[in-house]
Protein backbone atom coordinates (compact mmCIF):
# COMPACT_ATOMS: atom_id res chain seq x y z
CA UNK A 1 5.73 21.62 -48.64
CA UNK A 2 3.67 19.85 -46.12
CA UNK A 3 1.96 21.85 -43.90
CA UNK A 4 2.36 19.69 -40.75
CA UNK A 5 5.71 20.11 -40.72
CA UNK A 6 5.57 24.00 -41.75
CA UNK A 7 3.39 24.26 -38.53
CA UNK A 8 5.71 22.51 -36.59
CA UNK A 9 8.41 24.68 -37.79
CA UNK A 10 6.78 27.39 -37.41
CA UNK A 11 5.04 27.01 -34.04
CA UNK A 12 8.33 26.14 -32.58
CA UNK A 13 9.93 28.75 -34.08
CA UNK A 14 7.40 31.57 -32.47
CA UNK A 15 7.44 29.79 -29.52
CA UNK A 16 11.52 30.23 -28.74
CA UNK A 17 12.03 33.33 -30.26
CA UNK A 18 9.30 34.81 -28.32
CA UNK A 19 11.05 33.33 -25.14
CA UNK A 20 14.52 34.27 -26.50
CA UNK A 21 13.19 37.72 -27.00
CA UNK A 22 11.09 38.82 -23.42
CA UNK A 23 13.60 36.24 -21.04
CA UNK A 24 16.68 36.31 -22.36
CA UNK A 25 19.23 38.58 -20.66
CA UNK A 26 19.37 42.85 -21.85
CA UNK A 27 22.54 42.78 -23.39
CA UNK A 28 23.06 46.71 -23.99
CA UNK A 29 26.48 48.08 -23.00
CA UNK A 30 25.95 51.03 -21.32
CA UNK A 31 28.87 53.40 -20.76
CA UNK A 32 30.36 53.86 -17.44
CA UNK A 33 29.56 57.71 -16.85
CA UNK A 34 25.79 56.84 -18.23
CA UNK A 35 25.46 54.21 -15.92
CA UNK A 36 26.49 56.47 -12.86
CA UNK A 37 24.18 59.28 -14.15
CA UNK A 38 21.46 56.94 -13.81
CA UNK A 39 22.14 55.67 -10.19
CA UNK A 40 22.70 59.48 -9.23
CA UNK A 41 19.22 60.15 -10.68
CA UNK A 42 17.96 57.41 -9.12
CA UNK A 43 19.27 58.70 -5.15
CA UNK A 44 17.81 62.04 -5.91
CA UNK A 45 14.66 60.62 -6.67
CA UNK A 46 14.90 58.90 -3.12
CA UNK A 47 15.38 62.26 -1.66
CA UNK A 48 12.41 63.86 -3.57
CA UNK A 49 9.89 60.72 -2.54
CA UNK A 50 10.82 61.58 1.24
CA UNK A 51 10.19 64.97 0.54
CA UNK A 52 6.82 64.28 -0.79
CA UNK A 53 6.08 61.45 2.42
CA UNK A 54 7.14 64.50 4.44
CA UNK A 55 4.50 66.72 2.90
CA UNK A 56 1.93 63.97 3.59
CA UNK A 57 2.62 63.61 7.07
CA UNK A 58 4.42 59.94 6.04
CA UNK A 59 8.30 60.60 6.18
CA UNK A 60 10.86 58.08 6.95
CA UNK A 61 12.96 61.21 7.94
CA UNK A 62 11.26 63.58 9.93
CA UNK A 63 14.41 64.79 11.23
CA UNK A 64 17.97 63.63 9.91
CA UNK A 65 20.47 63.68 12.59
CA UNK A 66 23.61 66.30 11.27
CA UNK A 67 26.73 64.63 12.29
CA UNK A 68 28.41 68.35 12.80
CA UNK A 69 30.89 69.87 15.19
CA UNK A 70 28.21 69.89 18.01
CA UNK A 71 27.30 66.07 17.47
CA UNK A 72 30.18 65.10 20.31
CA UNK A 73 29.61 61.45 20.10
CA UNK A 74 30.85 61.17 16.58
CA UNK A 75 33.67 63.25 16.68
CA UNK A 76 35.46 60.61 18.93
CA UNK A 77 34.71 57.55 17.56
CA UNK A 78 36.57 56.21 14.08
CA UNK A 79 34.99 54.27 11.50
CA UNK A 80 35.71 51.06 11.01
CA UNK A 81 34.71 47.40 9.48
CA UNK A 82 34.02 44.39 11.38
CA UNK A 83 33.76 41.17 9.81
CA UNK A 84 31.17 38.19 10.62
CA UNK A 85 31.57 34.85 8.84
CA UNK A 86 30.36 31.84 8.33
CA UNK A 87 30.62 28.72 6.36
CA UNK A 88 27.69 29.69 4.36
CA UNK A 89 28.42 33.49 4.13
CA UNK A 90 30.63 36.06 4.89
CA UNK A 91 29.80 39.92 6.05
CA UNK A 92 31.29 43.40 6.17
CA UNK A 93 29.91 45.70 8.64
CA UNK A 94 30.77 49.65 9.22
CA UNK A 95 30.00 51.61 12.00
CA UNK A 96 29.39 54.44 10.18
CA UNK A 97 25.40 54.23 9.89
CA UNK A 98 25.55 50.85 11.24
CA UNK A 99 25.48 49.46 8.24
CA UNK A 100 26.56 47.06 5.54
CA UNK A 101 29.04 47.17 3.00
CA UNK A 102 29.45 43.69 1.82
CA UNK A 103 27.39 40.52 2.04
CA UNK A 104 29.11 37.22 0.56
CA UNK A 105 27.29 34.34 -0.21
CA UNK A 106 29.83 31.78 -0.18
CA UNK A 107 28.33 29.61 -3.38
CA UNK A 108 29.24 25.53 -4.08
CA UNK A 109 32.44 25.96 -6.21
CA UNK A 110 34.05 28.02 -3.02
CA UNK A 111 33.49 31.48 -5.18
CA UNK A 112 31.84 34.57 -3.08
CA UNK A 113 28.73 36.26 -4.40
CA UNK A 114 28.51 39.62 -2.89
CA UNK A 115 24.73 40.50 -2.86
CA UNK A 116 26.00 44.18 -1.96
CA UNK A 117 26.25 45.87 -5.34
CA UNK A 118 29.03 48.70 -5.46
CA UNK A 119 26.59 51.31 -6.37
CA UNK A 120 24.51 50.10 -3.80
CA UNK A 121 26.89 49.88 -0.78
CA UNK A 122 26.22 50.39 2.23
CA UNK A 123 22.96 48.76 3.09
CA UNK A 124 20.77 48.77 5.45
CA UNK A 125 22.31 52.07 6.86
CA UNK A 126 20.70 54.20 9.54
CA UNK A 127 21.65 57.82 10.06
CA UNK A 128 24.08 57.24 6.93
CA UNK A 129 26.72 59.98 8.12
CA UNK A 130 26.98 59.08 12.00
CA UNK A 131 29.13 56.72 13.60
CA UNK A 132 28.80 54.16 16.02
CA UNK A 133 29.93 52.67 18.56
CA UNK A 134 30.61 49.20 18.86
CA UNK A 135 29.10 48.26 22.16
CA UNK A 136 29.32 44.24 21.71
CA UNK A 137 30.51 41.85 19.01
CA UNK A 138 30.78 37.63 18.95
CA UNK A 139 30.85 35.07 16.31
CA UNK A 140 26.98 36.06 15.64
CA UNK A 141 26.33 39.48 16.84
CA UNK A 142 27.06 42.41 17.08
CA UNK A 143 25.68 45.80 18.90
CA UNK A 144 25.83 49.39 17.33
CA UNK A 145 25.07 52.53 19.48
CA UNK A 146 24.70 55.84 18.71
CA UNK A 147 23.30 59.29 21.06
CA UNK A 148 22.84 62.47 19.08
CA UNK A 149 23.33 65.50 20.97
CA UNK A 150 22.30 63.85 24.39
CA UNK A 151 18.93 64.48 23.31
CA UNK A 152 18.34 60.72 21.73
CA UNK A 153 19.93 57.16 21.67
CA UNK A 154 19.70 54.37 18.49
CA UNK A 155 21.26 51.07 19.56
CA UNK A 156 20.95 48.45 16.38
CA UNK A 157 21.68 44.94 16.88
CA UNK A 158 22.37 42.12 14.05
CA UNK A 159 22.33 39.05 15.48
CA UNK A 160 23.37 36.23 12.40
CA UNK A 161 22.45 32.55 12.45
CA UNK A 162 25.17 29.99 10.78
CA UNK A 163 23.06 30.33 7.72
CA UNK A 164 20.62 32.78 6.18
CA UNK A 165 17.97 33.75 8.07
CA UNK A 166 18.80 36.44 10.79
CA UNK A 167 17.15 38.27 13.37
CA UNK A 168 18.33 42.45 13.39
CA UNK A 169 16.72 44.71 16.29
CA UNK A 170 16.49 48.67 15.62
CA UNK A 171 15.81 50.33 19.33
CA UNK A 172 15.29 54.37 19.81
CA UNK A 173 15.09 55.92 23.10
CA UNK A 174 15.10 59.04 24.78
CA UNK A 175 17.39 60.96 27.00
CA UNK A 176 15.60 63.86 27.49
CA UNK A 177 11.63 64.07 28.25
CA UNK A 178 11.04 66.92 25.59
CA UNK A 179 13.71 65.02 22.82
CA UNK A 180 12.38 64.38 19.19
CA UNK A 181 12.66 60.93 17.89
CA UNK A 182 13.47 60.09 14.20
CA UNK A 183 11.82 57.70 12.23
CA UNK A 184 13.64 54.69 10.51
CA UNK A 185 14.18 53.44 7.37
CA UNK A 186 15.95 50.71 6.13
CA UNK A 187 17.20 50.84 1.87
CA UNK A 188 18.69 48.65 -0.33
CA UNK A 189 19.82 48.92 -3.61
CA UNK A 190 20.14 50.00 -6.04
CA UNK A 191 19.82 46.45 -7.16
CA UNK A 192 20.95 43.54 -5.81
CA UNK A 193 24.29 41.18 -6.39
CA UNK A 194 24.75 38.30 -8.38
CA UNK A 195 27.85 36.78 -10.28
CA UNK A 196 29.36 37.47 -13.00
CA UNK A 197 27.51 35.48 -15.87
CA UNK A 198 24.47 37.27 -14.85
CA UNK A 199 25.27 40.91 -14.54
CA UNK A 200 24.30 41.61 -18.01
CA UNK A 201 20.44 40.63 -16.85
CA UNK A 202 20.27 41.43 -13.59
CA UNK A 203 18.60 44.81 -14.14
CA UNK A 204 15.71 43.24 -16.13
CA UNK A 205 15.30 40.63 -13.47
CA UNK A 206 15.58 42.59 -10.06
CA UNK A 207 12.10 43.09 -8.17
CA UNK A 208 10.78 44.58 -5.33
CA UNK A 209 8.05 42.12 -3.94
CA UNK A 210 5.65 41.65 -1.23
CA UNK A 211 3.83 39.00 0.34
CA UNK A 212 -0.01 40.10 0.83
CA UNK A 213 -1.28 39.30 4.95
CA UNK A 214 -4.68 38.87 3.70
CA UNK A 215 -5.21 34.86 3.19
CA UNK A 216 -5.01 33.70 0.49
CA UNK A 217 -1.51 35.28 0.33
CA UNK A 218 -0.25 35.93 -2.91
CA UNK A 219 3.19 37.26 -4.29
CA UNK A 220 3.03 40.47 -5.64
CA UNK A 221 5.67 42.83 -7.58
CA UNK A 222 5.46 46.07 -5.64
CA UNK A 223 5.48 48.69 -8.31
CA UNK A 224 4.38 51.75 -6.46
CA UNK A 225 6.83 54.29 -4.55
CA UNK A 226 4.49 54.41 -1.46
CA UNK A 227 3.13 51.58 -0.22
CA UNK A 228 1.50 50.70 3.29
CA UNK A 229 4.11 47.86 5.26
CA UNK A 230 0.70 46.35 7.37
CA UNK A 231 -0.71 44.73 4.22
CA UNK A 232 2.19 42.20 3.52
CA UNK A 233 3.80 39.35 5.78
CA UNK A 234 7.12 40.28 4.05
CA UNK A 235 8.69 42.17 1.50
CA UNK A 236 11.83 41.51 -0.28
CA UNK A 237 14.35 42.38 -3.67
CA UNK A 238 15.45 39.19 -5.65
CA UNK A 239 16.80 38.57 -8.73
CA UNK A 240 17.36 35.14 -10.99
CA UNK A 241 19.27 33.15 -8.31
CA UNK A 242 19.49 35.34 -4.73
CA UNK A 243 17.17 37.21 -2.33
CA UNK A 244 17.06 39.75 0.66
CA UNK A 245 13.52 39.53 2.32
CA UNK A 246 12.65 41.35 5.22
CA UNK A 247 9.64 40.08 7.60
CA UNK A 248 9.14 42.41 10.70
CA UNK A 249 7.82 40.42 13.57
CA UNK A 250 5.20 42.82 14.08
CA UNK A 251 4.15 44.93 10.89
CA UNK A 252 1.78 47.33 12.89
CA UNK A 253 5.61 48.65 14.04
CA UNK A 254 6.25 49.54 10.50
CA UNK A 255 4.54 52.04 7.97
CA UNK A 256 5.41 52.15 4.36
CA UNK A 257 7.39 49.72 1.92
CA UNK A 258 8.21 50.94 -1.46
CA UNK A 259 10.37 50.78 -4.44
CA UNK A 260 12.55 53.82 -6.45
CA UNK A 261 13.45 52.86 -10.12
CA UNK A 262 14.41 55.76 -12.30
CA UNK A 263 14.70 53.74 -15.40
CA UNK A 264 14.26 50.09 -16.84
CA UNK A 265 18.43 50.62 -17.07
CA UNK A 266 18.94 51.18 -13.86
CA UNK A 267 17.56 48.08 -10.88
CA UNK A 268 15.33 49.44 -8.39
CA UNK A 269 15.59 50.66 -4.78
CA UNK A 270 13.82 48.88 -1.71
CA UNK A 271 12.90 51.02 0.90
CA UNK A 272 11.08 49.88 4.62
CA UNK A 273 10.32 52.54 7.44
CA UNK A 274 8.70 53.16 10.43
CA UNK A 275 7.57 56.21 11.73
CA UNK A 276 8.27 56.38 16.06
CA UNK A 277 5.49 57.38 18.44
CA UNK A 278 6.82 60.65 20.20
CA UNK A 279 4.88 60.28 23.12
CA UNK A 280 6.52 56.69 23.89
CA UNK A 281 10.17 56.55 25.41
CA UNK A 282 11.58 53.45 24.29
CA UNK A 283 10.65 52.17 20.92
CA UNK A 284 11.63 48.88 19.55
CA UNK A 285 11.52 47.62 15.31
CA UNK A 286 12.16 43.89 15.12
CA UNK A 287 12.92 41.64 12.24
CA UNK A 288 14.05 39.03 10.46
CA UNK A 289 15.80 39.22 7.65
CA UNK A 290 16.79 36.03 4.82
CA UNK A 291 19.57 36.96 2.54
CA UNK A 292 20.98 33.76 0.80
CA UNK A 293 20.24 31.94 -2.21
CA UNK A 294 16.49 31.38 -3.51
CA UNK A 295 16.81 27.53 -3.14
CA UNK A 296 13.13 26.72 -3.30
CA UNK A 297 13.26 23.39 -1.30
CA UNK A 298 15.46 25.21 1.45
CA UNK A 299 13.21 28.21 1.13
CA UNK A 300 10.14 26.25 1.81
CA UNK A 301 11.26 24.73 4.81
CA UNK A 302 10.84 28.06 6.89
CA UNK A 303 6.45 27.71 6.16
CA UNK A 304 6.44 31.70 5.14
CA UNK A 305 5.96 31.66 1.42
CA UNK A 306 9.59 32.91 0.41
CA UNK A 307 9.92 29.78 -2.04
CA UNK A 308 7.52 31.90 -3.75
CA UNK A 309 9.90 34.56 -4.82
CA UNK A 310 11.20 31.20 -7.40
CA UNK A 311 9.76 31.75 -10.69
CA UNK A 312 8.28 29.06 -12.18
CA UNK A 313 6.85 31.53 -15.09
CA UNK A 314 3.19 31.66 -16.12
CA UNK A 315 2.23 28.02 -15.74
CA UNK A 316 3.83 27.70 -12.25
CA UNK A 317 1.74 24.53 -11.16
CA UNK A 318 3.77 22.75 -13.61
CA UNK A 319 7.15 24.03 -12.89
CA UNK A 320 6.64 23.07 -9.36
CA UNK A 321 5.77 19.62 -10.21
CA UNK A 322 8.62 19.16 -12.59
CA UNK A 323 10.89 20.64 -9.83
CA UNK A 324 9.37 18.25 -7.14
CA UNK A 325 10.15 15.16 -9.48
CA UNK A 326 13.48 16.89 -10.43
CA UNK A 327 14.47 16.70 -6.56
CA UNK A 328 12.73 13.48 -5.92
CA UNK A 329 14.94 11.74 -8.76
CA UNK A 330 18.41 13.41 -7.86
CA UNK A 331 17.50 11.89 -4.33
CA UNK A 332 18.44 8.51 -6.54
CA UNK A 333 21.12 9.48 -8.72
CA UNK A 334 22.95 12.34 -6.59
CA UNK A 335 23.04 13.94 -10.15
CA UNK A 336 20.92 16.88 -11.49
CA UNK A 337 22.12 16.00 -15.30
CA UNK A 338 21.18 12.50 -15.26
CA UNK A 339 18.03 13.42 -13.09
CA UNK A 340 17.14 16.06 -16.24
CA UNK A 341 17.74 13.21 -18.95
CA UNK A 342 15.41 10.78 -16.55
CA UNK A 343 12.69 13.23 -16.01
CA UNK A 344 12.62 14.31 -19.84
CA UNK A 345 12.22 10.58 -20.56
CA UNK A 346 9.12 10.17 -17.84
CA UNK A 347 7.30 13.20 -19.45
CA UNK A 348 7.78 11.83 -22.73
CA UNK A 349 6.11 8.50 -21.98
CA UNK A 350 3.00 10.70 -20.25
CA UNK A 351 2.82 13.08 -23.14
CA UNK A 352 3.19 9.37 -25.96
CA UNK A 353 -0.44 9.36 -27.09
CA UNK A 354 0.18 13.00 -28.06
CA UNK A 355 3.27 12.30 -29.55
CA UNK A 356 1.77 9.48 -31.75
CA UNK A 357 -0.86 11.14 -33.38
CA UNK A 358 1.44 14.08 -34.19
CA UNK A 359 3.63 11.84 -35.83
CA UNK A 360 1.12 10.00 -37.31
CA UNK A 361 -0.28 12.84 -38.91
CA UNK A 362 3.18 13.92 -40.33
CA UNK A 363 3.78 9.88 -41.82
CA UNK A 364 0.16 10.73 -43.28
CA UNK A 365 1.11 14.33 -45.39
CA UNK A 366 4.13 12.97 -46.33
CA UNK A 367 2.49 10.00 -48.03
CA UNK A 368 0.14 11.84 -49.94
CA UNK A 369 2.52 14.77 -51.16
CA UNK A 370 3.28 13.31 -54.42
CA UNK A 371 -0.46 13.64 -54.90
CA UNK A 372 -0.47 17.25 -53.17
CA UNK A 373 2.57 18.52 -55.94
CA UNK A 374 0.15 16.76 -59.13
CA UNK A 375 -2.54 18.92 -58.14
CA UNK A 376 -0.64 21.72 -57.48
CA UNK A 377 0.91 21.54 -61.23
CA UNK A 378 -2.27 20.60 -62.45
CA UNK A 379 -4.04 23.94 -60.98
CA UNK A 380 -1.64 26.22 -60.64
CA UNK A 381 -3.33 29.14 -62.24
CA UNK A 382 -6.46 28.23 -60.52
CA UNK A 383 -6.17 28.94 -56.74
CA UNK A 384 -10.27 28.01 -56.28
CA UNK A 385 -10.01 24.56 -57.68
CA UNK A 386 -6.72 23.79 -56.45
CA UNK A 387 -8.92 24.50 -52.89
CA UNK A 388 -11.17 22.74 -53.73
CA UNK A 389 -9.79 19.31 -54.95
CA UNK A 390 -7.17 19.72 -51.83
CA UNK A 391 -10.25 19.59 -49.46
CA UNK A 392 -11.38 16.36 -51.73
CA UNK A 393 -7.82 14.75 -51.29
CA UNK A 394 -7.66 15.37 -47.54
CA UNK A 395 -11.39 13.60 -47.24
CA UNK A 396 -11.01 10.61 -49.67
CA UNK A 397 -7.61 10.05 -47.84
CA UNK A 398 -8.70 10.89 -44.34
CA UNK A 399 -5.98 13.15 -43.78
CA UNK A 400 -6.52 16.25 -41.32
CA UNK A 401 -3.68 18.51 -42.40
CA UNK A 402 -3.63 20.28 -39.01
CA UNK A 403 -3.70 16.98 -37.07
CA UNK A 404 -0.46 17.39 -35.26
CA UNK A 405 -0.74 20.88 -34.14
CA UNK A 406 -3.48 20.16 -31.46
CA UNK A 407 -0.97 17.78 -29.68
CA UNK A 408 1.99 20.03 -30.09
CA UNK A 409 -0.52 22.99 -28.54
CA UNK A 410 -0.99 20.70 -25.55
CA UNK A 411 2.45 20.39 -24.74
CA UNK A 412 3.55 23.70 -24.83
CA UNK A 413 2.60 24.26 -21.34
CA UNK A 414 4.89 21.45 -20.06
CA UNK A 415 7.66 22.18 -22.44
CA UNK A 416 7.13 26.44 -21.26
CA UNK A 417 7.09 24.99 -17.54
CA UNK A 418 10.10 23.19 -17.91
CA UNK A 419 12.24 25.83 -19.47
CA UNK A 420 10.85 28.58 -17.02
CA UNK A 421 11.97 26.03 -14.13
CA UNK A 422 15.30 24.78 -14.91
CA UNK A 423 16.42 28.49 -16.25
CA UNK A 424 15.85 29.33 -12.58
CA UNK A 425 16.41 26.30 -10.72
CA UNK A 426 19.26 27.32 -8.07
CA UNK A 427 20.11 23.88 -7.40
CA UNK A 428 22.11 23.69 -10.73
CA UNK A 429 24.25 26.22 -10.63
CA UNK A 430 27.34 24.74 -9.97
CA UNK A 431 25.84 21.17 -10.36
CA UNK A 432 28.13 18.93 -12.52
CA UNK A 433 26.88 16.37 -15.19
CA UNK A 434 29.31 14.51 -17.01
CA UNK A 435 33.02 15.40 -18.11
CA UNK A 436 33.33 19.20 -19.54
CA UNK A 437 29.83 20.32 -17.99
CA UNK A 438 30.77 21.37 -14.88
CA UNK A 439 27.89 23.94 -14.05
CA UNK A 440 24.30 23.06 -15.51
CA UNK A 441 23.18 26.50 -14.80
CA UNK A 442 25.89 27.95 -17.09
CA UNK A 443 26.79 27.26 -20.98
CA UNK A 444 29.26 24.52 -21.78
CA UNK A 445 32.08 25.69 -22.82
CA UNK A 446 34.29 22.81 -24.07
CA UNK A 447 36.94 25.50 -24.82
CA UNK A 448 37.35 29.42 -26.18
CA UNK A 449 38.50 30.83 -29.67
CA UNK A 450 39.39 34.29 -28.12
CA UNK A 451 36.50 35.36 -26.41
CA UNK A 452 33.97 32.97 -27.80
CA UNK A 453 33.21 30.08 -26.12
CA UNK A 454 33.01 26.66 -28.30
CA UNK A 455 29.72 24.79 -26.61
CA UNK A 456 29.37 21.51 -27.63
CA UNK A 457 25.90 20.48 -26.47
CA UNK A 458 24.33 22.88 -28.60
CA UNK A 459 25.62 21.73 -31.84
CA UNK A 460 25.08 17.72 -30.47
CA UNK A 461 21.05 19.41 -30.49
CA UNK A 462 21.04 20.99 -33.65
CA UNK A 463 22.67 17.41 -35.12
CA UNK A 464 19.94 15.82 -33.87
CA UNK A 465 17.21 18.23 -34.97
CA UNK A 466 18.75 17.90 -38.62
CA UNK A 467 18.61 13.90 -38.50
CA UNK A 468 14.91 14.56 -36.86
CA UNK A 469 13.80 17.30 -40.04
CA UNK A 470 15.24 14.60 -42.69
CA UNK A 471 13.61 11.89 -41.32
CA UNK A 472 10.29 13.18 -42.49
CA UNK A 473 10.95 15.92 -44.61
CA UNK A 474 10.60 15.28 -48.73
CA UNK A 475 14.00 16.09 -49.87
CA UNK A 476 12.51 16.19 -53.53
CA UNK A 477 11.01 19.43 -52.27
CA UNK A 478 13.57 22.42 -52.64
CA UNK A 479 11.88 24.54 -50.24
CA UNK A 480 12.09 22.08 -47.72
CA UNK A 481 15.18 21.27 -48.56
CA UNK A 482 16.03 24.37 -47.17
CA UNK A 483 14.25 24.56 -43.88
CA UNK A 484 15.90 21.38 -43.39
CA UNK A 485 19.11 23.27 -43.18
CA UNK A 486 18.02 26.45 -41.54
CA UNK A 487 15.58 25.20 -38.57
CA UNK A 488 18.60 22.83 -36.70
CA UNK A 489 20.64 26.33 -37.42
CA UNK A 490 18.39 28.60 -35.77
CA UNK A 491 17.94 26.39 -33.31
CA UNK A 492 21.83 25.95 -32.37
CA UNK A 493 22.68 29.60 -32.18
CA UNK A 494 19.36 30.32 -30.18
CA UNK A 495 20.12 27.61 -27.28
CA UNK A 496 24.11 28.69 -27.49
CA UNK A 497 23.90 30.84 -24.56
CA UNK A 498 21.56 28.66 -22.75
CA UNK A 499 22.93 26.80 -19.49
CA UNK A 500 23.98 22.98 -20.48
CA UNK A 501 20.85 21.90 -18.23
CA UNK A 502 18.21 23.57 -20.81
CA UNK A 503 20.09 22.29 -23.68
CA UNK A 504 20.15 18.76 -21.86
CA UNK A 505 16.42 18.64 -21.45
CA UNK A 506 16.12 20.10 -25.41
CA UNK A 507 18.15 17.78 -26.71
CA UNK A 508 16.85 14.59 -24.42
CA UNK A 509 13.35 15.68 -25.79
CA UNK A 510 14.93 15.79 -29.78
CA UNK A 511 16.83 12.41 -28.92
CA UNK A 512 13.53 10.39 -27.51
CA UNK A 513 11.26 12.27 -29.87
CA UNK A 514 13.30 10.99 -32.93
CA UNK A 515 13.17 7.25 -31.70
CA UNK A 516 9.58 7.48 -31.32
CA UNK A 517 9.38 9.15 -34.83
CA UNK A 518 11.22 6.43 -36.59
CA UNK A 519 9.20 3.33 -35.08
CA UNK A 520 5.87 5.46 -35.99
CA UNK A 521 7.53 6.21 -39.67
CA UNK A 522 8.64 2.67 -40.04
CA UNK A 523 5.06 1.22 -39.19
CA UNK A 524 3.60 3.40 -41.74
CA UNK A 525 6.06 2.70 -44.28
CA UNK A 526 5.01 -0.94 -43.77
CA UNK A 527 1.12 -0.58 -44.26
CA UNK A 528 1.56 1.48 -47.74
């Protein structure tokens, strides 16, 4: 078998199956009873951290208002849910802990996203077991108020903008000169929403994050249960496609951000607190807050760093490129799918000279394997010699059998850049190509056979790789022969779950790479 193409194989081969294997979604099935175990774990371990900050002198509860028969404020007041909407979103409050229970993010297809897991809700609770009073409410805001035991008074304010960056006010004060004030802490989790499609990865993809003060700020996954709020601008959870950030407008106000994650099964817990100043009388904790989509050229317009939280994987300099031409050529063609096919095309003209000499080397072993398969008769009990006189062949017919792989190294970065990006691009979900694909950040599913979907771009791919392996594989060969077959199959049934626009840009790549091929094999062909 020729060894250019067994490294090309073979290199392509590691390649996917190593992305396949550490990106692709955690598919285990976890039972329902397992799955609340976990989450119940994972609240007790919140209680035990505040335990310990207490301890340390660091507790977001240093005391936790009982809503009992002597609380009077509570007893007359009855829960209930407000809703604020929007055309971009759509919220459910409750009074009880001020908090929230839902937030939908209303997505391009009209469906709702609610970022609020089940688990999880409510959010963003203070005081979870007393209720509020609704003091004010509009189209955009709306004014809880609380007084424990005439000793204290909480009034929290969320006041909403028409899209997804809000403003939320948190504001303690005493009634009494000798009262104790509690401090404040904001959670959510565990986890945060998504749709459907992606629930089965969402725990291996949820983060904690902060962005660092010190310049130059950097992103950084926030790993540790205790962690000091000063030293970041913002902190955050994401996941693939959505975000809740949370930027105080002064961070000297706040003192620890941190995370809770009981297991890799179970998503983690953000957690934000302030301890009060009892000697002051009126305390205020300001913020904003972004909860919305991670589109990273809406993101980027705010100049804070949150298009950050998109990940463009390990060579992110390149995914950010590709994304900037991605936008720049929709702005023409007011369609991501054709704007995939176009900017697959423009990479393959800059990467051509590589391209060449790969497939120049390949034209080159396949012309001298007849020669390759006499020697390899000739010396078969003699590995040495059959060495040896390889090494002569290669020389006298100034053939370097590894000459493609340097070009096909050189590429992987864009190729790694380009899958990373478009795998988390949010501007495709939902984005329509061409007849049955609908959503580019989603599989194609022509049509289901029970529950299996029947995608049709992926097999159009692994068509294409087959035509590409037997346009320069030598079918006298039986062992190639056989990779011929299995490669294109390995291929298809690894990019079946992929969304339509990965497959496009795959099978774009195959399409123009084969084209090339044959003019380079043709030329050759001509000059033996």
């Amino acid at each position: 078998m020729q060894k250019n193409t067994l490294m090309f194989v073979l290199f392509s081969t590691v390649f996917l199956l190593a992305w396949y294997m550490f990106f692709q979604p955690n598919q285990q099935q976890q039972m329902l009873s397992q799955q609340e175990q976990n989450i119940q774990q994972q609240n007790n371990s919140v209680d035990v951290v505040r335990k310990e900050q207490k301890k340390q002198g660091t507790s977001t509860e240093n005391i936790l208002p009982n809503t009992n028969d002597k609380d009077i404020s509570s007893q007359f007041v009855k829960e209930e849910e407000i809703i604020l909407e929007t055309e971009k979103y759509k919220v459910v409050f409750t009074n009880k802990g001020a908090a929230v229970k839902n937030w939908y993010i209303k997505e391009a297809n009209g469906a709702l996203v609610d970022l609020v897991l089940p688990e999880a809700s409510p959010v963003l609770a203070n005081f979870p077991g007393s209720v509020y009073e609704i003091t004010e409410k509009t189209d955009s805001k709306i004014v809880f108020s609380y007084t424990f035991m005439q000793d204290w008074k909480v009034t929290k304010t969320f006041d909403l903008s028409k899209e997804y960056l809000h403003s939320a006010n948190i504001k303690l004060e005493k009634l009494k000169q000798d009262a104790k004030l509690p401090d404040i802490d904001l959670d959510w989790g565990p986890g945060l929403g998504t749709d459907d499609k992606e629930l089965k990865e969402n725990v291996s993809v949820t983060r904690v994050l902060g962005y660092t003060s010190t310049k130059p700020s950097k992103l950084e996954k926030i790993k540790e249960q205790i962690n000091p709020a000063q030293i970041y601008k913002w902190t955050a959870i994401d996941n693939r496609y959505f975000l809740a950030a949370f930027i105080p407008d002064n961070s000297l106000n706040f003192t620890n951000v941190g995370m809770i994650r009981q297991s890799k099964k179970v998503a983690p817990i953000y957690m934000l607190s302030a301890k009060v100043k009892q000697e002051e009388q009126i305390q205020n904790f300001s913020f904003k807050f972004y909860i919305g989509p991670k589109s990273y050229s809406y993101l980027k317009t705010f100049d804070m760093g949150l298009e950050k939280t998109v990940d463009f994987g390990f060579f992110g300099f390149l995914g950010r490129i590709a994304m900037s031409v991605l936008f720049a050529i929709y702005g023409l063609t007011d369609n991501y799918g054709w704007a995939i096919i176009i900017m697959t095309i423009l990479i393959q003209i800059i990467v051509l000279p590589l391209t060449l000499k790969t497939f120049k080397s390949t034209a080159a072993m396949k012309k001298i394997q007849p020669m390759i398969k006499n020697l390899q008769d000739k010396y078969k009990n003699d590995p040495k010699r059959l060495q040896v006189e390889m090494m002569n062949l290669y020389r006298t017919q100034k053939v370097n059998p590894f000459g493609g792989c340097l070009p096909l190294f050189l590429q992987l970065p864009i190729f790694w850049a380009l899958f990373t990006t478009l795998r988390n691009a949010y501007e495709l979900r939902y984005a329509p190509w061409v007849l049955w694909v609908k959503d580019l950040s989603a599989s194609d599913s022509l049509f289901y056979i029970g529950s299996i979907s029947f995608n049709l771009l992926p097999l159009i791919m692994g068509l294409g790789m087959f035509l590409q392996q037997k346009m320069t594989t030598a079918i006298s060969d039986p062992t190639q022969k056989k990779m011929m077959y299995i490669m294109p199959l390995i291929f298809t049934l690894m990019f079946w779950g992929f969304p339509s626009g990965l497959v496009l840009y795959w099978l774009t790549n195959s399409v123009v790479s084969m084209i090339v091929q044959f003019f380079v094999l043709r030329k050759e062909g001509r000059k033996s």
